[in-house]
Protein backbone atom coordinates (compact mmCIF):
# COMPACT_ATOMS: atom_id res chain seq x y z
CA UNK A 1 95.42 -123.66 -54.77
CA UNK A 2 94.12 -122.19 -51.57
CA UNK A 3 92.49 -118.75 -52.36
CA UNK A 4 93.17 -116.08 -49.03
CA UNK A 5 89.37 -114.82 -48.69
CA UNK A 6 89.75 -113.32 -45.57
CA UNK A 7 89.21 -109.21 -45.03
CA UNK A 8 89.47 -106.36 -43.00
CA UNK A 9 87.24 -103.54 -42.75
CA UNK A 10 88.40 -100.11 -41.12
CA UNK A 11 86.72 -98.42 -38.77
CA UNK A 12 87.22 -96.68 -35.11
CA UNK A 13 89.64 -98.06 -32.23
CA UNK A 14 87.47 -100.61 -31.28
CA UNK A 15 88.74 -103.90 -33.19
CA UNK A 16 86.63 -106.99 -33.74
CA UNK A 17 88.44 -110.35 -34.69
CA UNK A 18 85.76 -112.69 -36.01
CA UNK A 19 87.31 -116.13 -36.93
CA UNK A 20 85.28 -118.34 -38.92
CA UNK A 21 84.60 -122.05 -38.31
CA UNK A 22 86.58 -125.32 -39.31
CA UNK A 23 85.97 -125.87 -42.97
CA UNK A 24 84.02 -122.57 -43.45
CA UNK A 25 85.35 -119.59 -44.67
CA UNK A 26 85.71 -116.06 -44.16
CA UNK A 27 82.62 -114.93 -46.41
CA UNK A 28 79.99 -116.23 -43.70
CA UNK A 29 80.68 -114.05 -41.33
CA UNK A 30 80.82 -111.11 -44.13
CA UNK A 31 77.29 -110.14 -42.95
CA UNK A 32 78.15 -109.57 -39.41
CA UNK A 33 81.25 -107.97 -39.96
CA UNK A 34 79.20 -105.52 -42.41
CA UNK A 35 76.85 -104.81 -39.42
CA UNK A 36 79.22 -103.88 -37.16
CA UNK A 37 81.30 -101.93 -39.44
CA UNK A 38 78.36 -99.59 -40.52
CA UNK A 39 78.22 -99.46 -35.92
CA UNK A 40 81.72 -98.15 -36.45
CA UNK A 41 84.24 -100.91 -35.44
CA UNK A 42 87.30 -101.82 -37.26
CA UNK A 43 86.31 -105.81 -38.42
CA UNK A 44 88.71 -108.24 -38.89
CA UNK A 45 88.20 -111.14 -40.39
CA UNK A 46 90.83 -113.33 -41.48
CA UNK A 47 91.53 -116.80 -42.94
CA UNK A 48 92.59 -119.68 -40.89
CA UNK A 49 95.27 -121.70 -42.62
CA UNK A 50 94.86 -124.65 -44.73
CA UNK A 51 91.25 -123.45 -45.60
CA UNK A 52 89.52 -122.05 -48.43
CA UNK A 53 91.50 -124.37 -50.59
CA UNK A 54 91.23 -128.54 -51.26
CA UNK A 55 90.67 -131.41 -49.03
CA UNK A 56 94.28 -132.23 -48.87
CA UNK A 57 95.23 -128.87 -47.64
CA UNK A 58 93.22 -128.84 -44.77
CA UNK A 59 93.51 -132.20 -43.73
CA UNK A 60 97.70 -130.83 -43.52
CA UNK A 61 97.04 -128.74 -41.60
CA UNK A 62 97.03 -128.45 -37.74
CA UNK A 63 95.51 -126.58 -34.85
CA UNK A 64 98.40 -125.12 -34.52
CA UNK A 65 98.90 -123.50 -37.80
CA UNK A 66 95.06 -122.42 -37.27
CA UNK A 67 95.85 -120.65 -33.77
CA UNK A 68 99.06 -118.75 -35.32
CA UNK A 69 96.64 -117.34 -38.18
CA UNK A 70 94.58 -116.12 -35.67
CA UNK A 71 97.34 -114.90 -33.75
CA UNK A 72 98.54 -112.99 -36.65
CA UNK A 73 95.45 -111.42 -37.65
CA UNK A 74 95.46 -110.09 -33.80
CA UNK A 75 98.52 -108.61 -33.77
CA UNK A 76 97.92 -106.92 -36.79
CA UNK A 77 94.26 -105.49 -35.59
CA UNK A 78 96.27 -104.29 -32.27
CA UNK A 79 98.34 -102.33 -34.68
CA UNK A 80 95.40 -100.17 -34.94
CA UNK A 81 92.72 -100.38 -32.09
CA UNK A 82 92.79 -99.84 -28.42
CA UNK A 83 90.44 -102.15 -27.41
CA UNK A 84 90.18 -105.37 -29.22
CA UNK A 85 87.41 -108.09 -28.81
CA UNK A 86 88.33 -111.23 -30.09
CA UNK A 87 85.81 -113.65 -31.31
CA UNK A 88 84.40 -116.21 -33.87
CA UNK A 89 81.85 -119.08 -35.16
CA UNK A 90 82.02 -122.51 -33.69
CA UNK A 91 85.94 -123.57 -34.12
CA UNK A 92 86.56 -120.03 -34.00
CA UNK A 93 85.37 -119.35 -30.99
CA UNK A 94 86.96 -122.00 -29.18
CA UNK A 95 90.62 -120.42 -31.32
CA UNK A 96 89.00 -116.98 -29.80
CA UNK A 97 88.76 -118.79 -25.86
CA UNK A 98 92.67 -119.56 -26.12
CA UNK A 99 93.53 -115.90 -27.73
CA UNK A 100 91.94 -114.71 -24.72
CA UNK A 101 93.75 -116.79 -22.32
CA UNK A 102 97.14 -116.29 -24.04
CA UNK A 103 96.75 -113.01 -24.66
CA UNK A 104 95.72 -110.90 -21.67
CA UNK A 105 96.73 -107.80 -22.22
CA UNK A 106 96.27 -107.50 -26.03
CA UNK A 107 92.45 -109.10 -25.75
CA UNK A 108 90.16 -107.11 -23.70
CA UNK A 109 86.90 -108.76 -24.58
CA UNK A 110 85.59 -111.83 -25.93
CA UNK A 111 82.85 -112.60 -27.92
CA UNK A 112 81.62 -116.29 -29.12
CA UNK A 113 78.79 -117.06 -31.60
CA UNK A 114 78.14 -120.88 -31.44
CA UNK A 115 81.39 -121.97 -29.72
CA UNK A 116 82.21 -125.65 -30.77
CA UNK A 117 84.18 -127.92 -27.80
CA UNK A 118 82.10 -130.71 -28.46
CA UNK A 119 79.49 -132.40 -31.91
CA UNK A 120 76.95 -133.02 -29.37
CA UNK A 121 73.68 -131.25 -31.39
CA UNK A 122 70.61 -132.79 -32.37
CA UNK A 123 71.73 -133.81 -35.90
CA UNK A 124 75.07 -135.73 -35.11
CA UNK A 125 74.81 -139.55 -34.83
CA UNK A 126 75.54 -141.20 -31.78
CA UNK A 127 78.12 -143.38 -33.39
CA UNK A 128 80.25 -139.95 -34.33
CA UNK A 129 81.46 -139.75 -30.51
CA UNK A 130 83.42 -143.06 -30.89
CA UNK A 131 85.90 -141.14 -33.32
CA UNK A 132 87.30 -139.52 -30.21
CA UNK A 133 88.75 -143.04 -29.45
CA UNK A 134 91.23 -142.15 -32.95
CA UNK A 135 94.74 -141.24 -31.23
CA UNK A 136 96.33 -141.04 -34.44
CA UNK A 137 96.00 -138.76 -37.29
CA UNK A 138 96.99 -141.01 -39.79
CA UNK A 139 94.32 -143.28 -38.69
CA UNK A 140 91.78 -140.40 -38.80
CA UNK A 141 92.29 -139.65 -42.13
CA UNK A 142 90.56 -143.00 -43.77
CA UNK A 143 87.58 -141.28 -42.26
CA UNK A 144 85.16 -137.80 -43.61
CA UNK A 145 82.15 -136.58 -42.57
CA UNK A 146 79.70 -135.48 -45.37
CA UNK A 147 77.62 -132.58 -44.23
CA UNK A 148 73.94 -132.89 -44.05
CA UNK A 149 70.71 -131.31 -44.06
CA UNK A 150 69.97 -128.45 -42.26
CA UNK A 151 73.77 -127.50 -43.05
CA UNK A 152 73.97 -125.61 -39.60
CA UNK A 153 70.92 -123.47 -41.30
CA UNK A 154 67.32 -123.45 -40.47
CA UNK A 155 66.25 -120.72 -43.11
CA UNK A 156 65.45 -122.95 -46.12
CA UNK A 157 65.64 -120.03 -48.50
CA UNK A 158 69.74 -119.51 -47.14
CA UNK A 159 70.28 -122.79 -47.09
CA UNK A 160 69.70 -123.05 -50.55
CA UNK A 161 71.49 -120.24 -51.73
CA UNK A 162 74.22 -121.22 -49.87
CA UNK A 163 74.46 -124.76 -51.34
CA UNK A 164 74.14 -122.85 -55.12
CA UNK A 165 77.21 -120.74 -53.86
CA UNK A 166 79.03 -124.16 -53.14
CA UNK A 167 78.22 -125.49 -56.30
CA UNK A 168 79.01 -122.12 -58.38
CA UNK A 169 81.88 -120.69 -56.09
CA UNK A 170 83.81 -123.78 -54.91
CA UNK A 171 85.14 -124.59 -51.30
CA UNK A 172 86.95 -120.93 -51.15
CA UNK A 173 83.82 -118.90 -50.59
CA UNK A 174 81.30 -121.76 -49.86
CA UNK A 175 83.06 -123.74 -47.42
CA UNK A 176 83.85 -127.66 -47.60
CA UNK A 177 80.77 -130.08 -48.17
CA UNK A 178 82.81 -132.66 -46.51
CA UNK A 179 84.79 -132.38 -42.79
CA UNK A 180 87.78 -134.40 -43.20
CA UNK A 181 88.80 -136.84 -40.35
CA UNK A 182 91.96 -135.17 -40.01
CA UNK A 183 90.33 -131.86 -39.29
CA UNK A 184 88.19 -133.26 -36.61
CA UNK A 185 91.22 -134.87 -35.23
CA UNK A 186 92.99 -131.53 -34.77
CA UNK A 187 89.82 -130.20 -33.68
CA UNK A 188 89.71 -132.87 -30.79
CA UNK A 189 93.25 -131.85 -29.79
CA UNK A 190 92.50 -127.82 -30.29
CA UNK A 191 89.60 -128.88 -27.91
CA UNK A 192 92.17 -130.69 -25.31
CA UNK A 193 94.43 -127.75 -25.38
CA UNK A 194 91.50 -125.16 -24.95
CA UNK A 195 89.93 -126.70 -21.83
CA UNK A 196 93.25 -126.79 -20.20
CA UNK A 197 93.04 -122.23 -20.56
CA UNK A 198 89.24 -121.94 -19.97
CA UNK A 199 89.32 -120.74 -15.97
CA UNK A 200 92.47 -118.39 -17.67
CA UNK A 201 89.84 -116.10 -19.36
CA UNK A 202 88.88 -113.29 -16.89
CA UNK A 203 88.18 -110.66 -19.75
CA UNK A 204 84.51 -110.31 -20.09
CA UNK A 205 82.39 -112.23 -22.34
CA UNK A 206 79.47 -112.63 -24.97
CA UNK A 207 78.17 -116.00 -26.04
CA UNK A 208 75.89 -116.01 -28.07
CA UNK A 209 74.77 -119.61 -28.86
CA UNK A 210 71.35 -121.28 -30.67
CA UNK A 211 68.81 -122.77 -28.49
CA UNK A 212 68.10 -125.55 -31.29
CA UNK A 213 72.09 -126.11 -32.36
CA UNK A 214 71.99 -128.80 -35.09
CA UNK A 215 75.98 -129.60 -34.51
CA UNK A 216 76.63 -128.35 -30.75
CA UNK A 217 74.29 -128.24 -27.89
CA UNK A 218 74.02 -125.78 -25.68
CA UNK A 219 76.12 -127.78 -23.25
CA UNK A 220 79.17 -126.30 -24.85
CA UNK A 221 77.89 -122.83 -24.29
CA UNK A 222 77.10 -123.39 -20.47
CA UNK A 223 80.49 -125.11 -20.00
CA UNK A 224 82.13 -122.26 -21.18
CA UNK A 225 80.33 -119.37 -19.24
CA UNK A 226 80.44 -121.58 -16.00
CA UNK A 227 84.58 -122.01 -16.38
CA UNK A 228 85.55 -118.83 -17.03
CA UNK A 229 86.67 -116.14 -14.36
CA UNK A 230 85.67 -113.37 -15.93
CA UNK A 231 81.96 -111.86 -16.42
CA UNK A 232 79.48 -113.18 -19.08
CA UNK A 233 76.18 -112.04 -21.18
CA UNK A 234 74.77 -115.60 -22.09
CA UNK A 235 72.37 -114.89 -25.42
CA UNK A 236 70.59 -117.42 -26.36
CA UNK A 237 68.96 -117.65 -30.14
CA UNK A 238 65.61 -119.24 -30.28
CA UNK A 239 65.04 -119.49 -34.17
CA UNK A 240 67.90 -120.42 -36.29
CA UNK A 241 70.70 -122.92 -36.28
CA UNK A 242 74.18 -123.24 -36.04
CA UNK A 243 75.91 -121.00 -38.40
CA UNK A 244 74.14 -117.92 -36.46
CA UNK A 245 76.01 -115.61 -39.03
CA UNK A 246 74.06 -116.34 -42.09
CA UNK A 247 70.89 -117.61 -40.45
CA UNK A 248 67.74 -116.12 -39.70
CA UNK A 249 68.67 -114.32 -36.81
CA UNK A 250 71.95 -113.02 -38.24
CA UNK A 251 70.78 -109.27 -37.12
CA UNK A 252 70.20 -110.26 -33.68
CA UNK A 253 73.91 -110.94 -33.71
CA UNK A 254 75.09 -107.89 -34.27
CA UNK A 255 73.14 -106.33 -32.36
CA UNK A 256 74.28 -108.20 -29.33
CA UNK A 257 77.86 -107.88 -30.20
CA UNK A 258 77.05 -103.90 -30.37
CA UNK A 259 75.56 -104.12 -27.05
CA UNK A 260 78.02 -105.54 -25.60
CA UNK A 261 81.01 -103.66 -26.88
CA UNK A 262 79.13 -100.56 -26.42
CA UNK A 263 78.79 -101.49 -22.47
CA UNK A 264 82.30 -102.80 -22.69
CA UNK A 265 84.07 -99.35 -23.90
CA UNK A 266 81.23 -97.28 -21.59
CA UNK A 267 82.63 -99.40 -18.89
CA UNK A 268 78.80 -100.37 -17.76
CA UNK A 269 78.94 -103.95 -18.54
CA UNK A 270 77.10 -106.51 -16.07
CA UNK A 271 76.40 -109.95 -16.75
CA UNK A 272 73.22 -110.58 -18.97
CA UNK A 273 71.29 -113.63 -19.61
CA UNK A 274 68.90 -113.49 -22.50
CA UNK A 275 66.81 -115.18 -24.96
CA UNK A 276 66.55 -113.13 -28.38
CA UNK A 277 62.80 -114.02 -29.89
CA UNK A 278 61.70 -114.85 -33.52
CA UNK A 279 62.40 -112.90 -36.29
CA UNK A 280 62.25 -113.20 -40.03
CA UNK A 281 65.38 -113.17 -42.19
């Protein structure tokens, strides 16, 4: 039975869409969502379809069922804020690239925490990139991908926890230990479909990406700000790993995303390049 754990909290008329990453779950991006709610944004945070739940429902479902959640979850966060910034971790923020580029005049902002075209970090094996040779789903479903240590976190002390949550909690808090083939084979074609929109984003944008990426390299992050048309703030996280929403530097997040709202609705932005320094969870 898939469990809905995704949430909303209320705030002013500045809406935040954070979508969380394939096979994760609404919960990790609870702490971010908390942070900018206590700024005063209205958080939304919503759960993509086919998650939360067993291996057989996700591996049913497709991209597209994953864009129309997010979808959804905008058009209900437009209901009640003026300006809405649509965003997410890794999968999410590529499903956060195409809101944008559909979306024009609903979206006025993006902003994407470890955005995921491409499993091109330190910790993937170089044999994984042949499985984007699979042209049939069928086919990529005799295959999974057992997640590893770090777990897309440096902090040990997280990790841990995390992996007790998973044991005590189940998949619809904790996320999936294992990435079915057949989500990585949407993923690939999510991917295909995003690239295609990329030089359609000309709302400004914050990615926010982690120097030392354990499941996408920085590559993904430079492709992005270099394709699309509008302006971007480039941070770049020098002590944590991919899931920058639970990690170490989990504050630094929010903090950027309140800068750059703030700059956004004060109508000051201007493209900012930065690397956020080490600090203790």
């Amino acid at each position: 039975m898939t469990i809905d754990t995704g949430f909303k909290i209320k705030g002013g008329k500045v809406g935040i869409l954070l979508l969380h990453r394939l096979c994760g779950t609404p919960v990790e991006m609870r702490f971010v969502a908390n942070g900018l709610a206590k700024l005063g944004y209205t958080v939304h945070c919503p759960m993509l379809a086919g998650h939360c739940g067993s291996e057989k429902q996700i591996s049913a479902s497709t991209w597209t069922d994953w864009y129309k959640s997010a979808e959804a979850a905008l058009d209900e966060l437009r209901k009640e804020c003026d300006v809405v910034i649509a965003g997410g971790l890794s999968t999410g923020a590529v499903l956060a690239v195409m809101l944008a580029a559909k979306n024009p005049s609903k979206i006025q902002a993006t902003t994407l925490l470890a955005p995921t075209l491409w499993l091109n970090g330190w910790m993937i094996p170089w044999y994984a990139k042949f499985f984007r040779l699979v042209r049939h789903k069928w086919f990529a479903k005799l295959f999974s991908f057992p997640h590893h240590d770090p777990h897309g976190i440096k902090d040990e002390r997280i990790r841990d926890f995390i992996q007790r949550a998973r044991a005590a909690k189940g998949t619809a808090e904790a996320g999936h230990p294992v990435t079915p083939g057949a989500a990585v084979f949407e993923h690939h074609q999510l991917v295909k479909a995003v690239c295609k929109l990329v030089p359609y984003v000309r709302q400004p944008s914050l990615i926010v990406h982690p120097l030392e990426d354990d499941y996408a390299g920085i590559s993904n992050a430079t492709y992005l700000r270099d394709g699309m048309k509008g302006p971007v703030d480039f941070v770049v996280l020098d002590d944590c790993y991919h899931i920058v929403t639970v990690d170490r530097q989990r504050h630094l997040v929010v903090e950027a995303i309140d800068r750059f709202a703030a700059s956004l609705v004060s109508g000051t932005s201007a493209p900012v390049v930065a690397t956020l320094g080490r600090s203790a969870a």
